[in-house]
C-alpha atoms as a PDB file:
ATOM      1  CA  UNK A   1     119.500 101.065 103.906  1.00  0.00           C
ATOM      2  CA  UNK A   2     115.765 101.922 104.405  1.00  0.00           C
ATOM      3  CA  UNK A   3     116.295 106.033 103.020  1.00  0.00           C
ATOM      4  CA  UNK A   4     117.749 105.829  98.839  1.00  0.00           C
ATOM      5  CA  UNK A   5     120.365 106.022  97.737  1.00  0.00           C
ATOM      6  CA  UNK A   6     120.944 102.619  98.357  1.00  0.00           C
ATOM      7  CA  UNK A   7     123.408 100.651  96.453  1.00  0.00           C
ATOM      8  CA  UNK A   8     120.939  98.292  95.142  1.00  0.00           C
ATOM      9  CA  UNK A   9     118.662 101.653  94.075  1.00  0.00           C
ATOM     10  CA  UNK A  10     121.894 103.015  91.636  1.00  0.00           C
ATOM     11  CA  UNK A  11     122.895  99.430  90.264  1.00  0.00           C
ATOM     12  CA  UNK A  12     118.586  99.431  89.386  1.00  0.00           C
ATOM     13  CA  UNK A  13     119.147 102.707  87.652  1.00  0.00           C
ATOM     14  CA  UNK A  14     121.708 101.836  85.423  1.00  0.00           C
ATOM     15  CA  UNK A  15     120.310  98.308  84.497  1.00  0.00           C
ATOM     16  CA  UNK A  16     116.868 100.246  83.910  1.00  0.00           C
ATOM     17  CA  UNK A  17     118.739 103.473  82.085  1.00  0.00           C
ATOM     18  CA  UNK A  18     117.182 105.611  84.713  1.00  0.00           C
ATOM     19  CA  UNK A  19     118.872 108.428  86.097  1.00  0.00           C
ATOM     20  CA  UNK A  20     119.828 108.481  89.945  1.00  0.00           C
ATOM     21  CA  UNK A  21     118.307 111.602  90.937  1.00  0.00           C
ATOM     22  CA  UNK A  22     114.860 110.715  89.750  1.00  0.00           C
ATOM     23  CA  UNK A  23     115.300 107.023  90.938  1.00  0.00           C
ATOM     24  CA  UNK A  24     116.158 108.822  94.595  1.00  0.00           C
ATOM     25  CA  UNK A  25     113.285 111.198  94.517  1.00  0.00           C
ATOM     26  CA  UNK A  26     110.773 108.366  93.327  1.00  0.00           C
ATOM     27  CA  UNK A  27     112.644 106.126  96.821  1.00  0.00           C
ATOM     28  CA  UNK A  28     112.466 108.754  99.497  1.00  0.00           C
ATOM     29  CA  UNK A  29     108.720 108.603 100.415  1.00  0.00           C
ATOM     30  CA  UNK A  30     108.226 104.775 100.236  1.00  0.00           C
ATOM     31  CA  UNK A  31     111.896 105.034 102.635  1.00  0.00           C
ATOM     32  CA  UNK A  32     110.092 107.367 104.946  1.00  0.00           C
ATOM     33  CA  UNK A  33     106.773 105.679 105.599  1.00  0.00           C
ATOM     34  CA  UNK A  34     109.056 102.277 105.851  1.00  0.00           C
ATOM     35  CA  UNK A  35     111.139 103.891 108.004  1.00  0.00           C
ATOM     36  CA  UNK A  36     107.982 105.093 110.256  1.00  0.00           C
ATOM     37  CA  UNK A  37     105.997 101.856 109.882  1.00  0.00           C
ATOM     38  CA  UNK A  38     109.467 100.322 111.557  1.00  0.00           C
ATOM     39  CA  UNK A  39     109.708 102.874 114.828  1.00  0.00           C
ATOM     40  CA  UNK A  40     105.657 102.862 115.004  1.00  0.00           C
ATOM     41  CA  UNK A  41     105.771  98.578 115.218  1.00  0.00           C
ATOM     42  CA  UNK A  42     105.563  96.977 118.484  1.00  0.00           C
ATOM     43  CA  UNK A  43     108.502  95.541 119.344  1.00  0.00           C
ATOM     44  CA  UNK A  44     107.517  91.985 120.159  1.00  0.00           C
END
């Protein structure tokens, strides 16, 4: 999953005694630009 929550992104949270909502909002703007690098690539 490129946009959080991702499972991996809640397991992190509770190893690192984070809380989810924070760990989302700190994931959803590196998911985005991902997410547009991805449809912006040239596709071969």
């Amino acid at each position: 999953m490129i946009i959080p929550p991702s499972a991996m992104l809640i397991i992190y949270s509770f190893v690192a005694e984070q809380s989810v909502g924070e760990m989302f909002l700190a994931g959803v703007v590196p998911g985005i630009l991902l997410a547009v690098a991805y449809v912006g690539s040239p596709s071969g």
